[in-house]
Protein backbone atom coordinates (compact mmCIF):
# COMPACT_ATOMS: atom_id res chain seq x y z
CA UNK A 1 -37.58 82.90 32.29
CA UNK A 2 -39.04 79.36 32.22
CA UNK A 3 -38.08 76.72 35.00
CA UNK A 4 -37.06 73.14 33.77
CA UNK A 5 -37.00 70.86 36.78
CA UNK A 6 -35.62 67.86 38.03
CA UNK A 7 -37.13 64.65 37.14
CA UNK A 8 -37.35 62.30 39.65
CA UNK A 9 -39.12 58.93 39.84
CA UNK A 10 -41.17 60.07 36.54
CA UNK A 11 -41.88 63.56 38.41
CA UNK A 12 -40.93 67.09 38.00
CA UNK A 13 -39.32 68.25 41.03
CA UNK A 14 -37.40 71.56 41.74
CA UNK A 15 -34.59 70.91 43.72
CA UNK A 16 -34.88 69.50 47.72
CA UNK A 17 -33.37 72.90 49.01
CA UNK A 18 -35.52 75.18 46.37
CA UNK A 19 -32.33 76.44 45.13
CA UNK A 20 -31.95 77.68 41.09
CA UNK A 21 -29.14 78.15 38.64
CA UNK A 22 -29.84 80.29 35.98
CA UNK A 23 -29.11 79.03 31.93
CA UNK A 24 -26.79 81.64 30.12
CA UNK A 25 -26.63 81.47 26.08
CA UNK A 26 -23.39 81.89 24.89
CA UNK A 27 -24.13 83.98 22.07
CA UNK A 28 -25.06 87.32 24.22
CA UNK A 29 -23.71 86.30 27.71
CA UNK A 30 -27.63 86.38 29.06
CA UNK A 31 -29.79 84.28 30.91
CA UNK A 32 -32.69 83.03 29.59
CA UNK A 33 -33.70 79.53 31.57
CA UNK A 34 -32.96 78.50 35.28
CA UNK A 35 -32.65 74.73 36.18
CA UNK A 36 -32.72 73.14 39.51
CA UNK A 37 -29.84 73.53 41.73
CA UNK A 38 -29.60 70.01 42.84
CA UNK A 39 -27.68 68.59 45.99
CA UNK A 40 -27.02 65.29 47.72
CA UNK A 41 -30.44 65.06 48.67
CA UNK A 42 -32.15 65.21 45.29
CA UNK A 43 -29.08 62.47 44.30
CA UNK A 44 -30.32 60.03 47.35
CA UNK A 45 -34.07 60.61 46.32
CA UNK A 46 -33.14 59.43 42.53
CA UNK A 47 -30.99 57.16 43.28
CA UNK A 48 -33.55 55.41 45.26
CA UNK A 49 -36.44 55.55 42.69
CA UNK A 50 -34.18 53.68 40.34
CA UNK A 51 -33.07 51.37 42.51
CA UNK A 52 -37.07 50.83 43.27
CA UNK A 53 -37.23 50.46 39.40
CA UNK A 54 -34.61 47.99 38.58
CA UNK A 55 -36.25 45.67 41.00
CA UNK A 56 -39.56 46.37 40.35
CA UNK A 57 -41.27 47.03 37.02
CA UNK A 58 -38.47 47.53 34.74
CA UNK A 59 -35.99 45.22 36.13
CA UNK A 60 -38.69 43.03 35.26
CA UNK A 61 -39.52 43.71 32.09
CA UNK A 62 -39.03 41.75 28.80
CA UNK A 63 -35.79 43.34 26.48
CA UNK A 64 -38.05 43.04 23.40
CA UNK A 65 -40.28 45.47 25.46
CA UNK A 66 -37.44 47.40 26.95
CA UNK A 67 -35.89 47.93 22.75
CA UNK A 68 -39.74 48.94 21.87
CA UNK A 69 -39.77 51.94 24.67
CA UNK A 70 -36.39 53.04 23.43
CA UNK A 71 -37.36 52.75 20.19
CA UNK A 72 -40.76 55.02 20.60
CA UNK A 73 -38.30 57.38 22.46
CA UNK A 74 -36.60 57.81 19.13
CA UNK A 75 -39.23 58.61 17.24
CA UNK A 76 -40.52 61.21 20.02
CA UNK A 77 -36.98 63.13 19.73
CA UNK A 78 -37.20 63.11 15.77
CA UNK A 79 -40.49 64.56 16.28
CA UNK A 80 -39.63 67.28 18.30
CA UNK A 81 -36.67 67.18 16.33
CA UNK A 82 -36.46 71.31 15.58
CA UNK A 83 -37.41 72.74 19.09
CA UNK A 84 -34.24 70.60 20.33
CA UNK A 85 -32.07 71.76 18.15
CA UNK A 86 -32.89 75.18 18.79
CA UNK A 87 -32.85 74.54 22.40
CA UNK A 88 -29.48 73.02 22.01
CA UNK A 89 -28.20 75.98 20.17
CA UNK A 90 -29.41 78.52 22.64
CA UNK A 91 -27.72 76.24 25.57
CA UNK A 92 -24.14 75.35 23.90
CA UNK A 93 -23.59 78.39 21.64
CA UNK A 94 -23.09 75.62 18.55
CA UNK A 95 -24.14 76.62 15.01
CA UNK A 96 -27.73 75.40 14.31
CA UNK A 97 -27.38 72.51 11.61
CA UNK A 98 -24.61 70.96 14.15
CA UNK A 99 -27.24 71.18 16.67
CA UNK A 100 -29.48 69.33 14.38
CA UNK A 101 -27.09 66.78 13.81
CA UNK A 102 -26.96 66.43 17.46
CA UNK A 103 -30.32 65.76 17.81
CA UNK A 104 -30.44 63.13 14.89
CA UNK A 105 -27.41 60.92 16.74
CA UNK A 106 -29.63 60.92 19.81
CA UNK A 107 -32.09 59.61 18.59
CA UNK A 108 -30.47 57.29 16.56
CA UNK A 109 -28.50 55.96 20.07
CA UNK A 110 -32.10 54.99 21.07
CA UNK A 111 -32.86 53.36 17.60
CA UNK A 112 -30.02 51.28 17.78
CA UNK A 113 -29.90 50.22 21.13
CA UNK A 114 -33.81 49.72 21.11
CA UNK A 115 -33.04 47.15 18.31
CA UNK A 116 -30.15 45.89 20.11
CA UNK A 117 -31.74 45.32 23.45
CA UNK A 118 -33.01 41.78 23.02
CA UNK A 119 -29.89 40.61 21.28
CA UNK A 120 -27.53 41.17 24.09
CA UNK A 121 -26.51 37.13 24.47
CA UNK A 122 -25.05 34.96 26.78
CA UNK A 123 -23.19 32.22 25.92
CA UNK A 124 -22.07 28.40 26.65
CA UNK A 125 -18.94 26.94 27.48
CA UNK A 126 -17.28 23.73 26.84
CA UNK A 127 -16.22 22.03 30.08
CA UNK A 128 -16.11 18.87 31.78
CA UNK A 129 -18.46 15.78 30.45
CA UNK A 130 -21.51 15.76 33.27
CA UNK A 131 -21.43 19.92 33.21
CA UNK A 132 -23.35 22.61 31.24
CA UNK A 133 -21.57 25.78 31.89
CA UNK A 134 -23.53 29.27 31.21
CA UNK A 135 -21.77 32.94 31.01
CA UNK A 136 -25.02 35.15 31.73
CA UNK A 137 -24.89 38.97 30.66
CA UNK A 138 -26.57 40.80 33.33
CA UNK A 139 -26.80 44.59 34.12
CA UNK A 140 -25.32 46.22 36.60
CA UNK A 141 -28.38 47.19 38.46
CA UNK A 142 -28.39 51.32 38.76
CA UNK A 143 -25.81 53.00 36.88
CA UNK A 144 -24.84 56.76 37.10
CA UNK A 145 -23.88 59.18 34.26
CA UNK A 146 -22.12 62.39 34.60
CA UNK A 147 -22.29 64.19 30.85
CA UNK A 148 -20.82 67.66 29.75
CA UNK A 149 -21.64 70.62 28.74
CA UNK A 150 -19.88 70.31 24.82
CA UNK A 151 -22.97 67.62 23.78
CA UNK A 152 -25.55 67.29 26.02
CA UNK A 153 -28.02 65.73 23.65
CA UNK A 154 -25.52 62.96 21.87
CA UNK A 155 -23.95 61.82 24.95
CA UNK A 156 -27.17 61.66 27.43
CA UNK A 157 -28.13 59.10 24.17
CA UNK A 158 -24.88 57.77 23.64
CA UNK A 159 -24.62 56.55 27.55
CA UNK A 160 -28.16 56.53 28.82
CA UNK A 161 -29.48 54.23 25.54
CA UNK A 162 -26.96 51.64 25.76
CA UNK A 163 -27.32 51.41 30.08
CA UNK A 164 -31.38 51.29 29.92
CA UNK A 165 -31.30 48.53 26.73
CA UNK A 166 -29.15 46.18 29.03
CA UNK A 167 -31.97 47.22 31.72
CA UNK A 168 -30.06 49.24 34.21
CA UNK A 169 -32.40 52.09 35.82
CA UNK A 170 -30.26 55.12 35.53
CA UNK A 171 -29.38 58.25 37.66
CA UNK A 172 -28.11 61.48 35.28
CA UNK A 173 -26.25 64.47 36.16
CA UNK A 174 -25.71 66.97 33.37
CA UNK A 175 -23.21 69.70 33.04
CA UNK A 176 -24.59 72.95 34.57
CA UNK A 177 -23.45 74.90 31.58
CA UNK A 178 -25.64 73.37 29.10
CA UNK A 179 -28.29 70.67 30.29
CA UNK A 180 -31.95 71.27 28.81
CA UNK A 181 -31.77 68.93 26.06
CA UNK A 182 -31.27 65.92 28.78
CA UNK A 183 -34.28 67.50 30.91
CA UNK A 184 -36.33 67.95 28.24
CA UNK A 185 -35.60 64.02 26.47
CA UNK A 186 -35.92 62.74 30.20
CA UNK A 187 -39.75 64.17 30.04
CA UNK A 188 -40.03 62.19 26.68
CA UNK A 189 -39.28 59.18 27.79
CA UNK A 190 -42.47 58.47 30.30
CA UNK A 191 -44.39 59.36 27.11
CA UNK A 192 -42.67 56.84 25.09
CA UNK A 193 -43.57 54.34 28.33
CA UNK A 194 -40.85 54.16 30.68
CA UNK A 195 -41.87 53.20 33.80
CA UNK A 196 -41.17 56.02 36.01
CA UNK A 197 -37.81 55.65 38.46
CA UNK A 198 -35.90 53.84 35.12
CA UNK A 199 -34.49 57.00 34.46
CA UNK A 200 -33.87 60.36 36.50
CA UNK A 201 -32.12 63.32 36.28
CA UNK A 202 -30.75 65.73 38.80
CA UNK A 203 -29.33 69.08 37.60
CA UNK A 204 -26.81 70.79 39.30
CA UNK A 205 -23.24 71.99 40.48
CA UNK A 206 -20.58 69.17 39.85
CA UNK A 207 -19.12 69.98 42.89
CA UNK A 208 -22.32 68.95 44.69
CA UNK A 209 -24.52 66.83 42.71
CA UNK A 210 -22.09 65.19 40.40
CA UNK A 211 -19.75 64.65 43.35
CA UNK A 212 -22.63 62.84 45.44
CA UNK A 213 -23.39 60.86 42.52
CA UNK A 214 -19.44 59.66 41.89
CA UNK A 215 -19.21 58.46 45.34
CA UNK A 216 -22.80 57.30 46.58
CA UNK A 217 -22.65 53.75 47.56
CA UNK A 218 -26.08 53.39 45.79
CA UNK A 219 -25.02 52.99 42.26
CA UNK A 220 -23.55 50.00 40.61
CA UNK A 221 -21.57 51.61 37.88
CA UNK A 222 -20.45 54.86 36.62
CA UNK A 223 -20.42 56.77 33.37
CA UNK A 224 -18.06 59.83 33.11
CA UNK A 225 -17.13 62.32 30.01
CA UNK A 226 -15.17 65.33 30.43
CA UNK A 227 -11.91 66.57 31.34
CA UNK A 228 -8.83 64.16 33.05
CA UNK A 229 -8.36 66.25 36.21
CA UNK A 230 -11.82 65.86 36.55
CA UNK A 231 -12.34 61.63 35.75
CA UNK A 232 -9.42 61.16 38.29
CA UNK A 233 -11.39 62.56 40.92
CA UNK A 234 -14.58 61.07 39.64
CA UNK A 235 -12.48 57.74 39.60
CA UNK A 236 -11.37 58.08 43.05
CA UNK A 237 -14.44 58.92 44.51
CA UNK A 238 -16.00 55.48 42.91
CA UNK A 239 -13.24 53.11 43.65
CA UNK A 240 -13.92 54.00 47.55
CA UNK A 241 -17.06 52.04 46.54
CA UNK A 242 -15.52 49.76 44.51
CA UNK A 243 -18.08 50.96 41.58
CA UNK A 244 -16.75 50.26 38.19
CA UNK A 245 -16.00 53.65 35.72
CA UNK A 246 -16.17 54.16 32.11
CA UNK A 247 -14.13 57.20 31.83
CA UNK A 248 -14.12 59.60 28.25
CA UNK A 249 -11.62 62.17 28.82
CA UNK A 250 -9.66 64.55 26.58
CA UNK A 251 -8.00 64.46 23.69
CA UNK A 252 -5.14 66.33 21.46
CA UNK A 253 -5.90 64.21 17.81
CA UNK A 254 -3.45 64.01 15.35
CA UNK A 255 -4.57 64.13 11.92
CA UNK A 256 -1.47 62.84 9.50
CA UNK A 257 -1.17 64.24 6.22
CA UNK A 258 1.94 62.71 3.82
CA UNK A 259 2.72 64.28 0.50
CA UNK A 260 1.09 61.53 -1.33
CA UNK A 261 -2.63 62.06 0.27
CA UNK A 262 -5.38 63.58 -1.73
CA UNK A 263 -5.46 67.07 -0.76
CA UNK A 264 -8.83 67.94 -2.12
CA UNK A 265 -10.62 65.37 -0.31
CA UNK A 266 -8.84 65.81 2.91
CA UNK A 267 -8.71 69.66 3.32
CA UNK A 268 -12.22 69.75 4.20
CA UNK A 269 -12.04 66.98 6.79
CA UNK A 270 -8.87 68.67 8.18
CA UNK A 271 -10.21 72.18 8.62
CA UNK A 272 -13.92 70.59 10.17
CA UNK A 273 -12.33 68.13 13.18
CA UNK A 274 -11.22 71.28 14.37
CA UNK A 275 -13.81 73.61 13.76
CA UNK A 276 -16.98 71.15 15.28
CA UNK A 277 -18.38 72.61 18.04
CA UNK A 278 -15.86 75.32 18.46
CA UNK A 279 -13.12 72.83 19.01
CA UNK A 280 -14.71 72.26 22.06
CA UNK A 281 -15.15 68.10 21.14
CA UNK A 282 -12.92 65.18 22.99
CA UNK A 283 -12.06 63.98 20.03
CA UNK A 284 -11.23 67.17 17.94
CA UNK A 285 -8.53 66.67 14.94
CA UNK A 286 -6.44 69.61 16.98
CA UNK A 287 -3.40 68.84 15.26
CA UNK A 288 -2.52 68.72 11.68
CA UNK A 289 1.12 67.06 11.09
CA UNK A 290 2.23 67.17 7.69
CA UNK A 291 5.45 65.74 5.66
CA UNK A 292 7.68 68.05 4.74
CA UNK A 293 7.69 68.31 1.24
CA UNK A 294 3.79 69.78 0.93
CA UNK A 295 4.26 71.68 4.62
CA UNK A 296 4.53 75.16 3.22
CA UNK A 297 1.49 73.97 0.63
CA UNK A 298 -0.68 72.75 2.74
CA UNK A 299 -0.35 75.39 5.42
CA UNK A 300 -0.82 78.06 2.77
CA UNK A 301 -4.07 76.44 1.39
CA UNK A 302 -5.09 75.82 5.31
CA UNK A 303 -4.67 79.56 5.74
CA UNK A 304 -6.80 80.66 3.05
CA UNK A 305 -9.76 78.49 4.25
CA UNK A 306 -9.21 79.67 8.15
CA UNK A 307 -8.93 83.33 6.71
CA UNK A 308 -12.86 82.85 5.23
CA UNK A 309 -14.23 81.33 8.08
CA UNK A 310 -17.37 83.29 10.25
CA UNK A 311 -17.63 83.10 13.47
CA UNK A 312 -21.19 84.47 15.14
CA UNK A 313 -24.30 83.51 16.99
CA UNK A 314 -25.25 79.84 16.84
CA UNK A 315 -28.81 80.13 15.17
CA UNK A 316 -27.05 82.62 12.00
CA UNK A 317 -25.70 79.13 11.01
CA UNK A 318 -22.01 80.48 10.37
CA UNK A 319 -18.86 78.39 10.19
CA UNK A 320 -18.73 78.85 14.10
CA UNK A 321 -20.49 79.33 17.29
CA UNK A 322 -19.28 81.07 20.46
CA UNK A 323 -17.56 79.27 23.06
CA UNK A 324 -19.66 77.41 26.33
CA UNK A 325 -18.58 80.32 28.64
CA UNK A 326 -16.77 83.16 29.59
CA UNK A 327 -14.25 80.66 31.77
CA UNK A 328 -13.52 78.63 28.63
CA UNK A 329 -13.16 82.14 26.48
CA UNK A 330 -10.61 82.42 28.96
CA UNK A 331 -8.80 79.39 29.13
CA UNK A 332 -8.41 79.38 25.12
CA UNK A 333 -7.66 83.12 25.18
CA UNK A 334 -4.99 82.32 27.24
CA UNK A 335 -3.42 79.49 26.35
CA UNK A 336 -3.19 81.16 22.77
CA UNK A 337 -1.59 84.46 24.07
CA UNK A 338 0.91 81.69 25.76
CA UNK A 339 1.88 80.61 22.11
CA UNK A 340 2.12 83.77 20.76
CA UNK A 341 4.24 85.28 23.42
CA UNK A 342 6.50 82.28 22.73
CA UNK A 343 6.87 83.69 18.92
CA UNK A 344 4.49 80.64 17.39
CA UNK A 345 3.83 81.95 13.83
CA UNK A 346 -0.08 82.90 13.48
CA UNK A 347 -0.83 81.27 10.15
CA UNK A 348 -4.72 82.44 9.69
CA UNK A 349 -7.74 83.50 11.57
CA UNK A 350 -11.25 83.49 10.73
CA UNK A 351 -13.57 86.68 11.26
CA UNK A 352 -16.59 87.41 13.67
CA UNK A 353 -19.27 88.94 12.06
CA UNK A 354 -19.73 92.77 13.16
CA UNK A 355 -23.28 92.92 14.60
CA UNK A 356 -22.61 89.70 16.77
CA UNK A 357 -23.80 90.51 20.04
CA UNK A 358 -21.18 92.32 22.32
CA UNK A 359 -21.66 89.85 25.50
CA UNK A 360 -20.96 86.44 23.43
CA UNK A 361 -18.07 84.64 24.11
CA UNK A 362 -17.23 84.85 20.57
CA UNK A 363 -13.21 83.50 19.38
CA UNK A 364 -12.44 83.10 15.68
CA UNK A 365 -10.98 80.34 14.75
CA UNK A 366 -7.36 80.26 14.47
CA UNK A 367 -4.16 78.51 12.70
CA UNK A 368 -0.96 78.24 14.40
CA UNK A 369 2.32 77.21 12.29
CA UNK A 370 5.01 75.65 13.03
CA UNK A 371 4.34 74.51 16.03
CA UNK A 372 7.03 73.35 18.41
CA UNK A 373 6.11 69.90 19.90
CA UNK A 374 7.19 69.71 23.68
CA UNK A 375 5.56 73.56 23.94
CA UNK A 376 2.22 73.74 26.30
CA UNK A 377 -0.04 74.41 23.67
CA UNK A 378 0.79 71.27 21.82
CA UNK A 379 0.71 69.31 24.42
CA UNK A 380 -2.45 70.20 26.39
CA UNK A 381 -6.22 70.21 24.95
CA UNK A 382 -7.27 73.86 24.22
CA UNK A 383 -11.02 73.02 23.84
CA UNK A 384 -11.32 75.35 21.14
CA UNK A 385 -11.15 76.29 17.30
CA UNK A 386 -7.38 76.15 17.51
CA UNK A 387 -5.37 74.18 14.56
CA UNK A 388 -1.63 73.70 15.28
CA UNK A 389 0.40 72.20 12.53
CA UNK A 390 3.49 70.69 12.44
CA UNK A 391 6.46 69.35 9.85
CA UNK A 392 7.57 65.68 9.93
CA UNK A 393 10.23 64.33 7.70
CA UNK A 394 9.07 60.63 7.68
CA UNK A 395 6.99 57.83 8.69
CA UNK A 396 9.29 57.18 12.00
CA UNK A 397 8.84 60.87 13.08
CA UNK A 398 5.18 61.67 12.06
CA UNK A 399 4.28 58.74 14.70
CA UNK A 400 7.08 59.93 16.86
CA UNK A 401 5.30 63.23 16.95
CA UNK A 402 1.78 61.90 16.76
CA UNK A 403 2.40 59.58 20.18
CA UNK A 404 4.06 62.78 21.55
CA UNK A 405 0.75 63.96 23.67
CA UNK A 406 -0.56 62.08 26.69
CA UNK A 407 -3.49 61.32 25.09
CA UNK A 408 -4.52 58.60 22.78
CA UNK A 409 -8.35 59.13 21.64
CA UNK A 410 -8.70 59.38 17.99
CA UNK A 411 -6.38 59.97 14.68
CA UNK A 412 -6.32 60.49 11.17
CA UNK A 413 -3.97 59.33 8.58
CA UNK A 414 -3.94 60.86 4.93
CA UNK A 415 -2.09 58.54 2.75
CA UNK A 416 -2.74 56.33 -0.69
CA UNK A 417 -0.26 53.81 0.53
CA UNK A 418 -2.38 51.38 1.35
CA UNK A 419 0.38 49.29 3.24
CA UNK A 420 1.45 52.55 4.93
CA UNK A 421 -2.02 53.05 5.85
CA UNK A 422 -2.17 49.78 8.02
CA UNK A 423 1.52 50.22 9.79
CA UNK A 424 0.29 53.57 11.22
CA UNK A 425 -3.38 52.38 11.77
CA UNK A 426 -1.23 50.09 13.94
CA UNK A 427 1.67 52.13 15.26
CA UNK A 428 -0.45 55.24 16.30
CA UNK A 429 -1.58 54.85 20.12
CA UNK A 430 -5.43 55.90 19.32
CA UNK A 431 -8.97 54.45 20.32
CA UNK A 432 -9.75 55.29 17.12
CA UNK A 433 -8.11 55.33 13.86
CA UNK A 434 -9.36 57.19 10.37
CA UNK A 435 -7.82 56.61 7.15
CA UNK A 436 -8.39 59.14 4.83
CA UNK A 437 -11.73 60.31 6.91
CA UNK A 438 -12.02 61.67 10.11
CA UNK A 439 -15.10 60.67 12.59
CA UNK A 440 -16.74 58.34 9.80
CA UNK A 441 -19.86 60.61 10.50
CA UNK A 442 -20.17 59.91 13.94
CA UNK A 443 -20.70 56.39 13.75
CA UNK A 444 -23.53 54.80 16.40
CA UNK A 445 -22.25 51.80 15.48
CA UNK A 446 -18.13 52.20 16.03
CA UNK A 447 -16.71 51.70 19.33
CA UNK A 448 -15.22 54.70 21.00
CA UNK A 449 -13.05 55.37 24.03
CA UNK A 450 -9.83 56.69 25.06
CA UNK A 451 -6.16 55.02 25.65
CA UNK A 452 -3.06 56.68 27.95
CA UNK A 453 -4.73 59.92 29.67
CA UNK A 454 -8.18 59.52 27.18
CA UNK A 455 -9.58 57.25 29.17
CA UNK A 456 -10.53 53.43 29.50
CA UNK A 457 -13.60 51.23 28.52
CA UNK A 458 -15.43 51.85 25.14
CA UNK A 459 -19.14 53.60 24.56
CA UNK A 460 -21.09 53.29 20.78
CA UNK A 461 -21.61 50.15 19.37
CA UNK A 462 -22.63 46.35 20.97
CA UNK A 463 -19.13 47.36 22.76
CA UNK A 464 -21.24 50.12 24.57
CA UNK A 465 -24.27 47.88 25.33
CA UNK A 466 -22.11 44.63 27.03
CA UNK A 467 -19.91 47.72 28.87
CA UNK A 468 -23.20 47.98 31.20
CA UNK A 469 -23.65 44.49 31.69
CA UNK A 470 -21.46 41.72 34.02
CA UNK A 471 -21.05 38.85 33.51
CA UNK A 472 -22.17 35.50 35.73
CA UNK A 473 -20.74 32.17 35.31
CA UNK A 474 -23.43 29.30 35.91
CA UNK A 475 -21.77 26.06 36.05
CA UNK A 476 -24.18 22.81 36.21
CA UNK A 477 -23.88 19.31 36.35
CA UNK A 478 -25.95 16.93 35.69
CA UNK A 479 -23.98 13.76 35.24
């Protein structure tokens, strides 16, 4: 098995106490990588070479230099752009042209923000006669990022792009259940001439290198994605340091079909928000709430996509991958058999092909039907290809039942009212609405992040970029 090591103040380094972690591929349940088993020591030795960073070389450095670096960083990922996704595949278990897409938003997170870094302005403000008064965007200084295991690739780009353009030096910590797309990027970027410290990145146990990094007094602000339980904890260990958090937590999306919508176009769009990634995405369309008069329909035409959908090794390219793990096989497996033991109507479920391998942690996707909406399963995020739909009779209850969740990250709204599509654009507590869409493609350049138990503070976007910057007041007078 091949070793992929730390990278540490631009050097490959195995982990302070020696220790390994071996990489298991979802599709057959075997390992076939190890990674460094990192600690709080390989955490104080990064954080250390950024902070040496920040004030040294890159701290110093021009932004139309630092948006140039990202930029060739970009082009090194496209290059490489198969043996990632592959890599990708074999770490997450997702089909093979999703892991391509993967790769193509990462690199475009480091096109954009390369192009965005010098444009990241200031501004004036009118005040007394005698004064000039100056609001100066600054970065943070080092800034830590704690990614999962459901997209390695996009969100190491999504976070680490927009934190290095506003020239923070920046300390990672991937998921240990799928990380060698961040390793293997992080070894891009001295090529594409990052000066080495401006980024690191320490694999590991959350429980010991991602817990150093939430509470070392060392960084200046914090990055988190992944579950709530988890970002309160994260949360709490930073605010002991009074370190700022961007937090992207979980999600239970509502996608909102009334009778009037165009079922041809949306079908598609309602079947794939569920079925990315295994369902195993923050911002999965897990729900599919429909008005009563096309319920019975729409369900029926639902079932007779789920029933054709594949399920099998990531690099076959079927419909859908196996999940992350055998823990999450699990969780889903388990919070499905809840439903069913509680009599909720199986609607549809896909097929696995027959020669997948026996040790993959393979689960069809799956409808569920009418759905009650204060039971578990509707309530909490399953993190995986499981579609629950429910009836509404009107607008009043389909954003009664759509607010029902303690989450608010994304939603959908299928309607050709265009007046009804702007009062539930508005009513529906969401970070993100779609109207008649869902995920606008991914969208670099829309700001995303969570409300209620989602999260707070947005990524993507210019929103993204001035999120890792603070801001200074300069007030002088000069008569």
């Amino acid at each position: 098995m091949t070793f992929i090591a730390n990278l540490i103040d631009g050097v490959a380094r195995p982990a302070a106490g020696g220790a390994t972690l071996p990489v298991i591929d979802p599709a057959d349940g075997q390992p076939f990588s190890e990674i460094a088993k990192g600690t709080a020591a390989d955490i104080d030795l990064a954080i250390a070479a950024a902070r040496r960073a920040y004030q040294g070389a890159w701290g110093r450095m021009p932004a139309f230099e630092r948006g140039r670096i990202l930029s060739r960083l970009s082009g090194l990922i496209l290059a490489r752009h198969q043996e990632l996704a592959e890599l990708e595949t074999h770490d997450t278990g997702k089909p093979i042209q999703q892991a391509r897409n993967d790769i193509t938003a990462c690199a475009r997170y480091f096109e954009f923000y390369g192009g965005a870094a010098d444009k990241l302005h200031g501004e004036t403000i009118p005040y007394l006669d005698g004064y000039t008064v100056l609001a100066l965007r600054e970065p943070f200084g080092v800034t830590g990022h704690i990614i999962p295991w459901n997209y390695p690739a996009q969100i190491f780009g999504r976070t680490v792009a927009a934190s290095l353009a506003a020239g923070n030096a920046c300390v990672v910590k991937p998921a240990e259940d799928a990380c060698l797309t961040p390793l293997r990027i992080s070894a891009l970027a001295a090529e594409a001439g990052l000066p080495a410290g401006a980024l690191n990145i320490v694999s590991g146990l959350g429980a010991e290198a991602g817990a150093a990094l939430a509470a070392h007094p060392g960084i200046n602000h914090l990055s988190f994605t992944g579950s709530p339980a988890v970002g309160t904890i994260v949360a709490q260990a930073a605010a002991a340091n009074h370190v700022p958090v961007t937090l992207e937590l979980g999600g239970k999306s509502p996608q909102i079909v009334f009778a009037d919508a165009d079922l041809d176009q949306a079908e598609p769009f309602l079947v794939n928000a569920i079925l990315q990634n295994a369902g195993q995405t923050c911002s999965a369309g897990s729900r599919v709430l429909i008005e009563r008069p096309i319920y019975d329909s729409l369900v029926e035409r639902l079932s007779g996509t789920f029933s054709k959908l594949v399920t099998g090794p990531g690099m076959r390219g079927l419909d859908c991958g196996p999940l992350i793990s055998r823990k999450q096989f699990d969780r889903v497996t388990g919070m499905v058999d809840r439903a069913l033991a509680d009599r909720v109507q199986v609607a549809a479920r896909g097929k696995l092909v027959p020669d997948a391998p026996n040790g993959g942690f393979y689960f069809p996707p799956m409808l569920l039907a009418d759905m009650p909406v204060d039971h578990p399963v509707a309530q909490q995020e399953i993190f995986g290809p499981v579609l629950t739909a429910f009836v509404f009779a009107d607008e009043d209850e389909a954003v009664r039942v759509a607010n029902a969740t303690p989450f608010g990250l994304v939603a959908s709204v299928w309607t050709r009212d265009g007046a009804r599509q702007l009062r539930l654009a508005k009513r529906v507590i969401a970070g993100q609405v779609f109207i008649n869409n869902y995920g606008a493609g991914g969208g670099v350049e829309l700001p995303f992040g969570g409300m209620k138990h989602s999260g707070y503070g947005r990524e993507k976007a210019f929103e993204g970029l001035r999120g890792y910057t603070q801001v200074k007041t300069v007030a002088i007078r000069h008569g």
